[in-house]
PDB file of N, CA and C in Angstrom:
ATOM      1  N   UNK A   1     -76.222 -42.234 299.947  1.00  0.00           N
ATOM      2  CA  UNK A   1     -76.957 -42.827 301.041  1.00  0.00           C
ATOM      3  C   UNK A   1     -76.788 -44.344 300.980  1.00  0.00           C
ATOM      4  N   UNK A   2     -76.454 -45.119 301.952  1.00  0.00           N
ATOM      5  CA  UNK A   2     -76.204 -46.595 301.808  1.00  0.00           C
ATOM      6  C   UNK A   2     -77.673 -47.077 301.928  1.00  0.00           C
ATOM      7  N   UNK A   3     -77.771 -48.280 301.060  1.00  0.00           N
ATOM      8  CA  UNK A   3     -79.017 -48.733 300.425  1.00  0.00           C
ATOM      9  C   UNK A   3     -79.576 -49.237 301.608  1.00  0.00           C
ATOM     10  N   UNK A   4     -79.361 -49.747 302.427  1.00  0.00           N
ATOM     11  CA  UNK A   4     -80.476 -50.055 303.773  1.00  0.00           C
ATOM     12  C   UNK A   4     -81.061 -49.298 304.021  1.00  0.00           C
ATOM     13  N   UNK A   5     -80.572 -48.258 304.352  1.00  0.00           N
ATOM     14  CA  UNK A   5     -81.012 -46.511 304.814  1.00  0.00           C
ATOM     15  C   UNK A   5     -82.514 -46.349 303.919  1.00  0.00           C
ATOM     16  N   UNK A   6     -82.295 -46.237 303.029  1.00  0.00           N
ATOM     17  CA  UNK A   6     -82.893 -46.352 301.749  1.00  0.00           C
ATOM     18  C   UNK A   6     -83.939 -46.997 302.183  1.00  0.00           C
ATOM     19  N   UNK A   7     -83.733 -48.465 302.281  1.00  0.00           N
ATOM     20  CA  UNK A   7     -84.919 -49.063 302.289  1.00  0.00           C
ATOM     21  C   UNK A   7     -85.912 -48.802 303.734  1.00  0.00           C
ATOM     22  N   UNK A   8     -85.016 -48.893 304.624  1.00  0.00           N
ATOM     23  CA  UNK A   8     -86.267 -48.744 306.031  1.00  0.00           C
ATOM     24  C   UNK A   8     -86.954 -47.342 305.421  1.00  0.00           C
ATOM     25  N   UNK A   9     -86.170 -46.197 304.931  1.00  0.00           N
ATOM     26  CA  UNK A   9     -87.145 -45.385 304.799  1.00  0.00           C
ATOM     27  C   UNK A   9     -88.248 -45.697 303.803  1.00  0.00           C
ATOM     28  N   UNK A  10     -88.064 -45.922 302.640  1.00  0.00           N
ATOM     29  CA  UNK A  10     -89.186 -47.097 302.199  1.00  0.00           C
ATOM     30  C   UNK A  10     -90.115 -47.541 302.985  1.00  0.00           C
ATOM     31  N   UNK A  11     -89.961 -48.624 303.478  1.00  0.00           N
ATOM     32  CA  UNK A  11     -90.638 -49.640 304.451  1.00  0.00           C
ATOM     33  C   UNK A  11     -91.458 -48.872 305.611  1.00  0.00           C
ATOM     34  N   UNK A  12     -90.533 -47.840 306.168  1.00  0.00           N
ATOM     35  CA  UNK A  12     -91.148 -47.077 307.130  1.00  0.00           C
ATOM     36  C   UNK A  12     -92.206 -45.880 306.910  1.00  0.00           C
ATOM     37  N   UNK A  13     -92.050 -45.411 305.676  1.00  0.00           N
ATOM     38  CA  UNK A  13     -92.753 -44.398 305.209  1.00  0.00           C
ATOM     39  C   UNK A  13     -93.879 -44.313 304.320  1.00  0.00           C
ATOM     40  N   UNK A  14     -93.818 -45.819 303.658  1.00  0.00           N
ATOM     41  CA  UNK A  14     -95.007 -45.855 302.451  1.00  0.00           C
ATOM     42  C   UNK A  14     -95.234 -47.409 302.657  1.00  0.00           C
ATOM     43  N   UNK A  15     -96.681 -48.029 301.945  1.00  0.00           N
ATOM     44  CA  UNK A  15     -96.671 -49.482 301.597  1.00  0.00           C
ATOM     45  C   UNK A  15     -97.147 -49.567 300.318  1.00  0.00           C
ATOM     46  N   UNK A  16     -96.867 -51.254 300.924  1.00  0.00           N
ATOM     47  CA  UNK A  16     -96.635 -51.894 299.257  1.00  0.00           C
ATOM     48  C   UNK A  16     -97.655 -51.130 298.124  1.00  0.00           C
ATOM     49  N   UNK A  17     -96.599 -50.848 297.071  1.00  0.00           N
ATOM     50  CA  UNK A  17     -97.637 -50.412 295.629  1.00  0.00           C
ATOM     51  C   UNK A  17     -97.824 -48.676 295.910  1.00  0.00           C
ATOM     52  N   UNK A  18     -97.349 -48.547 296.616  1.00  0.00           N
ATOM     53  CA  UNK A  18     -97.203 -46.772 296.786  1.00  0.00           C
ATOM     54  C   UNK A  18     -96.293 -46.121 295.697  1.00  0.00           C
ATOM     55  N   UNK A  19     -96.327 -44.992 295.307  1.00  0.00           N
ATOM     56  CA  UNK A  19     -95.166 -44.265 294.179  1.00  0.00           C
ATOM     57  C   UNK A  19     -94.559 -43.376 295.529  1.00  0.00           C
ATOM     58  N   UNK A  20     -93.303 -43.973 295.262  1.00  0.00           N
ATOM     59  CA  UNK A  20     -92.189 -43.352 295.871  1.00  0.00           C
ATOM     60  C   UNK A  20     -91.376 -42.231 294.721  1.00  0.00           C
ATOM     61  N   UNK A  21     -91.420 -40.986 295.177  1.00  0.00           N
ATOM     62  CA  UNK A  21     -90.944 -40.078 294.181  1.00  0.00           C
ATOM     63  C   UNK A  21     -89.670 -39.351 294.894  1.00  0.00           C
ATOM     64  N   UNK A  22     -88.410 -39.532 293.922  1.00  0.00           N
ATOM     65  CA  UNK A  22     -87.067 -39.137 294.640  1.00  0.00           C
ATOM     66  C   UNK A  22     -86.827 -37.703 293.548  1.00  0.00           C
ATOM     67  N   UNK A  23     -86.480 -36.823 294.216  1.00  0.00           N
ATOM     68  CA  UNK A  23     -86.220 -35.446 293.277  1.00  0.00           C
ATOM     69  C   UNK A  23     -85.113 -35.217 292.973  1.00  0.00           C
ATOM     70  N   UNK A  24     -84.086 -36.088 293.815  1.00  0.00           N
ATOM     71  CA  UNK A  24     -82.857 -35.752 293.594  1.00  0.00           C
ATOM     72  C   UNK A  24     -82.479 -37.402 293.583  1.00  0.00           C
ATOM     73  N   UNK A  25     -82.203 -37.901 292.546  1.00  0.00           N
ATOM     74  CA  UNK A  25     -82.182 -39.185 292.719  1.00  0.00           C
ATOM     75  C   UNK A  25     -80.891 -39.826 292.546  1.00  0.00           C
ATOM     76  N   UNK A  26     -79.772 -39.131 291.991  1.00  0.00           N
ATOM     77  CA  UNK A  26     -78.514 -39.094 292.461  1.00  0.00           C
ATOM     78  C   UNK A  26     -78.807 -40.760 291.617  1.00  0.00           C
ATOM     79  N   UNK A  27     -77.850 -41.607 292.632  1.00  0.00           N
ATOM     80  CA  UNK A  27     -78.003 -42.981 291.571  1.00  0.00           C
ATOM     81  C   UNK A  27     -78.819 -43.978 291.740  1.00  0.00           C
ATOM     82  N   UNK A  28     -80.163 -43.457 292.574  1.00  0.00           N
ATOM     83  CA  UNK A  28     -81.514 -44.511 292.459  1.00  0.00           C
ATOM     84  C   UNK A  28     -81.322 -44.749 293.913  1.00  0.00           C
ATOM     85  N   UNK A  29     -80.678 -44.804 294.715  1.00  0.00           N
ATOM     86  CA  UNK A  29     -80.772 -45.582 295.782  1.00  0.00           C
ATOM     87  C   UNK A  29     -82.036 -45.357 295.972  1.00  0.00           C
ATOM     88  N   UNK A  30     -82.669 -44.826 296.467  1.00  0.00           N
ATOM     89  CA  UNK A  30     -83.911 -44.362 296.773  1.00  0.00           C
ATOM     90  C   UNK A  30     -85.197 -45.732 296.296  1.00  0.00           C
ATOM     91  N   UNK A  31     -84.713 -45.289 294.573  1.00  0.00           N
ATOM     92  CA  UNK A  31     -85.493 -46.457 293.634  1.00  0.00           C
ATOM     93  C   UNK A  31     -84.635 -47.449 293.766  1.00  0.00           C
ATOM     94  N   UNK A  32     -84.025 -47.822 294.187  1.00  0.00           N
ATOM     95  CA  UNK A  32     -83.511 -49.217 294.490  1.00  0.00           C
ATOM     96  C   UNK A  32     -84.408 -50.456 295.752  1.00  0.00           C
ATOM     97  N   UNK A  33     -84.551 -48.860 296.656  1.00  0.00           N
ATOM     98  CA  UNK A  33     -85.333 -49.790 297.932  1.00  0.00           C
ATOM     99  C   UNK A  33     -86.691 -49.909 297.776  1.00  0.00           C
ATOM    100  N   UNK A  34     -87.454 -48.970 296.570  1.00  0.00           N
ATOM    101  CA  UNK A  34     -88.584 -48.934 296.376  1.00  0.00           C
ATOM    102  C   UNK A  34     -88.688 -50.386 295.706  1.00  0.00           C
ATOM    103  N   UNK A  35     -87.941 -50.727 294.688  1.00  0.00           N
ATOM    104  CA  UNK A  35     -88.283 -51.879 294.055  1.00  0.00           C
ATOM    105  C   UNK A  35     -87.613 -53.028 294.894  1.00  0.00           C
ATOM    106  N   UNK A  36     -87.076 -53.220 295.780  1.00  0.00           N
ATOM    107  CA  UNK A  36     -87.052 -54.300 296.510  1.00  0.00           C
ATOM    108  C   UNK A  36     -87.836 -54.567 297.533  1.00  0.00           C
ATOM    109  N   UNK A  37     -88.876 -53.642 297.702  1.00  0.00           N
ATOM    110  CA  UNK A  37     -89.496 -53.260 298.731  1.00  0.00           C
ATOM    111  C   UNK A  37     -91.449 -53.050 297.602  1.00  0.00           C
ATOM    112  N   UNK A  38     -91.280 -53.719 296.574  1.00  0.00           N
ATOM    113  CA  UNK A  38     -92.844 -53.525 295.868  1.00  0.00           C
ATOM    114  C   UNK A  38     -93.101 -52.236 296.018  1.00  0.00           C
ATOM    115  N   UNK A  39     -92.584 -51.214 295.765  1.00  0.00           N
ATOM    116  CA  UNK A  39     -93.440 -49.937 295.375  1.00  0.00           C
ATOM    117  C   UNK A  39     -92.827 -49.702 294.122  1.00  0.00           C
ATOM    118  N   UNK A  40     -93.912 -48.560 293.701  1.00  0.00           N
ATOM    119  CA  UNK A  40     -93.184 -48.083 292.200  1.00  0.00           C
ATOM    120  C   UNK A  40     -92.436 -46.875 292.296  1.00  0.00           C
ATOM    121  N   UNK A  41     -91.692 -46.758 291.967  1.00  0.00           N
ATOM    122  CA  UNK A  41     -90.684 -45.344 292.341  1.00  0.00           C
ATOM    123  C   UNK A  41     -90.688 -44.332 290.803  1.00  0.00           C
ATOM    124  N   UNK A  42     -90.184 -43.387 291.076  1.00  0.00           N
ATOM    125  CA  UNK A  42     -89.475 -42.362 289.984  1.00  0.00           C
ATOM    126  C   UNK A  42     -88.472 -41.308 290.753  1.00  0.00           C
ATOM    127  N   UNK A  43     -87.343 -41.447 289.881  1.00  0.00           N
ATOM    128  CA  UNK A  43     -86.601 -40.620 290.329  1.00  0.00           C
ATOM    129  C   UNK A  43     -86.264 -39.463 289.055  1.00  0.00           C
ATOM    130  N   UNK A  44     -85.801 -38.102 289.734  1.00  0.00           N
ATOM    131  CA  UNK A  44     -85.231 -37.163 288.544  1.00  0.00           C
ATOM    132  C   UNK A  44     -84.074 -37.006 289.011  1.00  0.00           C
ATOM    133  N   UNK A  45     -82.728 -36.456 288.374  1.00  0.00           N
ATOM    134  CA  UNK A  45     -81.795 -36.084 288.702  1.00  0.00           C
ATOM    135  C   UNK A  45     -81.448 -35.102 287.251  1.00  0.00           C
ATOM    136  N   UNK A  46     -80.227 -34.543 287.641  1.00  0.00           N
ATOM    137  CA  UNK A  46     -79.973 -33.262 287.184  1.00  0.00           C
ATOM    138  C   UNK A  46     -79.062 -33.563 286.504  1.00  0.00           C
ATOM    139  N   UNK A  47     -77.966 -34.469 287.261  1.00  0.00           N
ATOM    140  CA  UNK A  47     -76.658 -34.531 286.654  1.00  0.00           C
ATOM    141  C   UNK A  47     -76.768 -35.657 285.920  1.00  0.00           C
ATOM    142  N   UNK A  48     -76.518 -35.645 284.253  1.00  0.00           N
ATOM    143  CA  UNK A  48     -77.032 -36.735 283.485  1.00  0.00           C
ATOM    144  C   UNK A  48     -75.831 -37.784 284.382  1.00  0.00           C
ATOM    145  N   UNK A  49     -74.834 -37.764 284.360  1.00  0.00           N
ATOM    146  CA  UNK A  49     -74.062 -38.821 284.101  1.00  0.00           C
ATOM    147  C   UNK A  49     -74.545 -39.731 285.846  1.00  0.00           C
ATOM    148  N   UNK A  50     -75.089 -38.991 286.554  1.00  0.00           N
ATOM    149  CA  UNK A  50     -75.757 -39.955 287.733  1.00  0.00           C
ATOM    150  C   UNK A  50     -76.745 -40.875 287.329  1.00  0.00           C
ATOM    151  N   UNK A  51     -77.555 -40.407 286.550  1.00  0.00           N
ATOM    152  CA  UNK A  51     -78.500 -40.941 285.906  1.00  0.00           C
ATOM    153  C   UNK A  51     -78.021 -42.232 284.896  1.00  0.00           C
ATOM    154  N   UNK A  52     -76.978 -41.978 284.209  1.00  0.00           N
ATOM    155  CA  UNK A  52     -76.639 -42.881 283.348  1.00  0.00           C
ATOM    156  C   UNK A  52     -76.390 -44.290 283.912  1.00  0.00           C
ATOM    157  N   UNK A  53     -75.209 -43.432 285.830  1.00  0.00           N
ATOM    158  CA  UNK A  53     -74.755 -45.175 286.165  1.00  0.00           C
ATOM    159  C   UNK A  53     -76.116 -45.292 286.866  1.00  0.00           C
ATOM    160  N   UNK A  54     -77.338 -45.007 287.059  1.00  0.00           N
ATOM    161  CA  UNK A  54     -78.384 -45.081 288.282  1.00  0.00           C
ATOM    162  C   UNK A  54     -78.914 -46.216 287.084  1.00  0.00           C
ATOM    163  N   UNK A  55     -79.368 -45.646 285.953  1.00  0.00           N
ATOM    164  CA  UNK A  55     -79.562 -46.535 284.666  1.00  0.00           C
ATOM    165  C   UNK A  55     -79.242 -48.451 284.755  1.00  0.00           C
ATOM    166  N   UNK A  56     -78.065 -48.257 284.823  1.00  0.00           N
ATOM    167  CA  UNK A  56     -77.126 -49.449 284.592  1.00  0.00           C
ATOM    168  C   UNK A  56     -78.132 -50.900 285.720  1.00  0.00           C
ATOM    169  N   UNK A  57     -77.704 -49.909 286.762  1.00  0.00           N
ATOM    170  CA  UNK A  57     -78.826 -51.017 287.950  1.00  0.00           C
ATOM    171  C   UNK A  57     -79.935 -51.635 287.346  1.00  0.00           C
ATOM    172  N   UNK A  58     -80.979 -50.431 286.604  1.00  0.00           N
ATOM    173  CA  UNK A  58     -81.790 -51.475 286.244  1.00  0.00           C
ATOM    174  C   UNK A  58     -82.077 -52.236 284.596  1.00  0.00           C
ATOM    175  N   UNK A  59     -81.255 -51.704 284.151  1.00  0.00           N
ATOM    176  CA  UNK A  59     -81.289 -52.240 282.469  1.00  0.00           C
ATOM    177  C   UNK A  59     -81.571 -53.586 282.744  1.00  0.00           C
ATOM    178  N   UNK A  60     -83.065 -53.889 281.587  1.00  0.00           N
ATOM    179  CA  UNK A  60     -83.283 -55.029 281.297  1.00  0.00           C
ATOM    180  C   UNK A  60     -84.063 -55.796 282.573  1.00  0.00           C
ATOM    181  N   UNK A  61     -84.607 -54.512 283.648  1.00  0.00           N
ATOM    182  CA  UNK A  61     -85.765 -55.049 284.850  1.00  0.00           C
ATOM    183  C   UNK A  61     -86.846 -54.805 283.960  1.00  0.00           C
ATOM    184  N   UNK A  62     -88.138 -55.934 284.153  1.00  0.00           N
ATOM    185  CA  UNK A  62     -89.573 -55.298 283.597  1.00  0.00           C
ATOM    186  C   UNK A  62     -89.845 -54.179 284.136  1.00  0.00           C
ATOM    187  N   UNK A  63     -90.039 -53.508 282.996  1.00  0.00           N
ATOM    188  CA  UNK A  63     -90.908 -52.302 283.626  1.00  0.00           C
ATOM    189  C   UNK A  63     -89.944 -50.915 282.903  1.00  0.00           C
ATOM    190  N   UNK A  64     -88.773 -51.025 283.031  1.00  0.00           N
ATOM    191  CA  UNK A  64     -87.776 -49.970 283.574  1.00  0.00           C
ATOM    192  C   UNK A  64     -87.709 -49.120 282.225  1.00  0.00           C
ATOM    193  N   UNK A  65     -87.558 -47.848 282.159  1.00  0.00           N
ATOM    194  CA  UNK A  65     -87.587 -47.170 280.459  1.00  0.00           C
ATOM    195  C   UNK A  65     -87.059 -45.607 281.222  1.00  0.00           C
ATOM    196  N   UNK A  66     -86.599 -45.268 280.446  1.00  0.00           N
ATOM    197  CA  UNK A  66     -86.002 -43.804 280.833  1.00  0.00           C
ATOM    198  C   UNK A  66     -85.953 -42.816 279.671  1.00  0.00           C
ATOM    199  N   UNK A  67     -86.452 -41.587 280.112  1.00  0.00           N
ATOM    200  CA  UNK A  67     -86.890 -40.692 279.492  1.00  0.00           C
ATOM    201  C   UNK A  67     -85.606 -39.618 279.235  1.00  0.00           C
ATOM    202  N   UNK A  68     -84.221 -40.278 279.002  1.00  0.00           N
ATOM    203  CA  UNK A  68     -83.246 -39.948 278.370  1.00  0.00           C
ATOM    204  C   UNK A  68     -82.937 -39.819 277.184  1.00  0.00           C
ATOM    205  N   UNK A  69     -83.166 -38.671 276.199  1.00  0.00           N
ATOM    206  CA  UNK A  69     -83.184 -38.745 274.903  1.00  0.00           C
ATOM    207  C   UNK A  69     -82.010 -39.499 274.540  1.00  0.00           C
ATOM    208  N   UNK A  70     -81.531 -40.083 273.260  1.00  0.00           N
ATOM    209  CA  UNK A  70     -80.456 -40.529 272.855  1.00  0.00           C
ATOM    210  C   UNK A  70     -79.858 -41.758 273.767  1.00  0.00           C
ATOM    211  N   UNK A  71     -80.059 -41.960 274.954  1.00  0.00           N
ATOM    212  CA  UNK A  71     -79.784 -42.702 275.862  1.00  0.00           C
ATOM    213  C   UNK A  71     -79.974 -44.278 276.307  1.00  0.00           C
ATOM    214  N   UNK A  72     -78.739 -45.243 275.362  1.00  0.00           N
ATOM    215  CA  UNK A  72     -79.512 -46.684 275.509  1.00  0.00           C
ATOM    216  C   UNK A  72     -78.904 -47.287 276.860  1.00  0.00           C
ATOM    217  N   UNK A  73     -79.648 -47.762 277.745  1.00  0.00           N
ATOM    218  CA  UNK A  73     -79.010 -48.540 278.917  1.00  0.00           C
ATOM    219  C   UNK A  73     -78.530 -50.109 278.622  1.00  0.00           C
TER     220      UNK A  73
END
């Protein structure tokens, strides 16, 4: 999904400080627009290695920790 997309739905669907929850979160876009957009997001995904590059985006944002065993970003 291209990250604008992303965000109006954000913007359009929840406000600021809302938990935006993505089930299929593929590589964050979702949580990408949430945090440019002040909400708190969580995403799950299935396929680790989406997760790994979804990871990369935010390594080293406050806040950010992932519940990837073995897994340093």
């Amino acid at each position: 999904m291209p990250s604008k997309l992303a965000e109006h739905f954000v913007r359009f669907l929840s406000e600021v400080g809302d938990l935006i929850v993505d089930p299929f979160g593929g590589w964050a876009t979702t949580g990408r627009g949430a945090e440019l957009n002040n909400r708190r997001w969580l995403v799950t995904e299935r396929c680790r290695e989406y997760l790994m590059a979804a990871a990369q985006r935010f390594a080293g944002a406050p806040g950010f920790q992932t519940s990837m065993g073995g897994f340093n970003a």
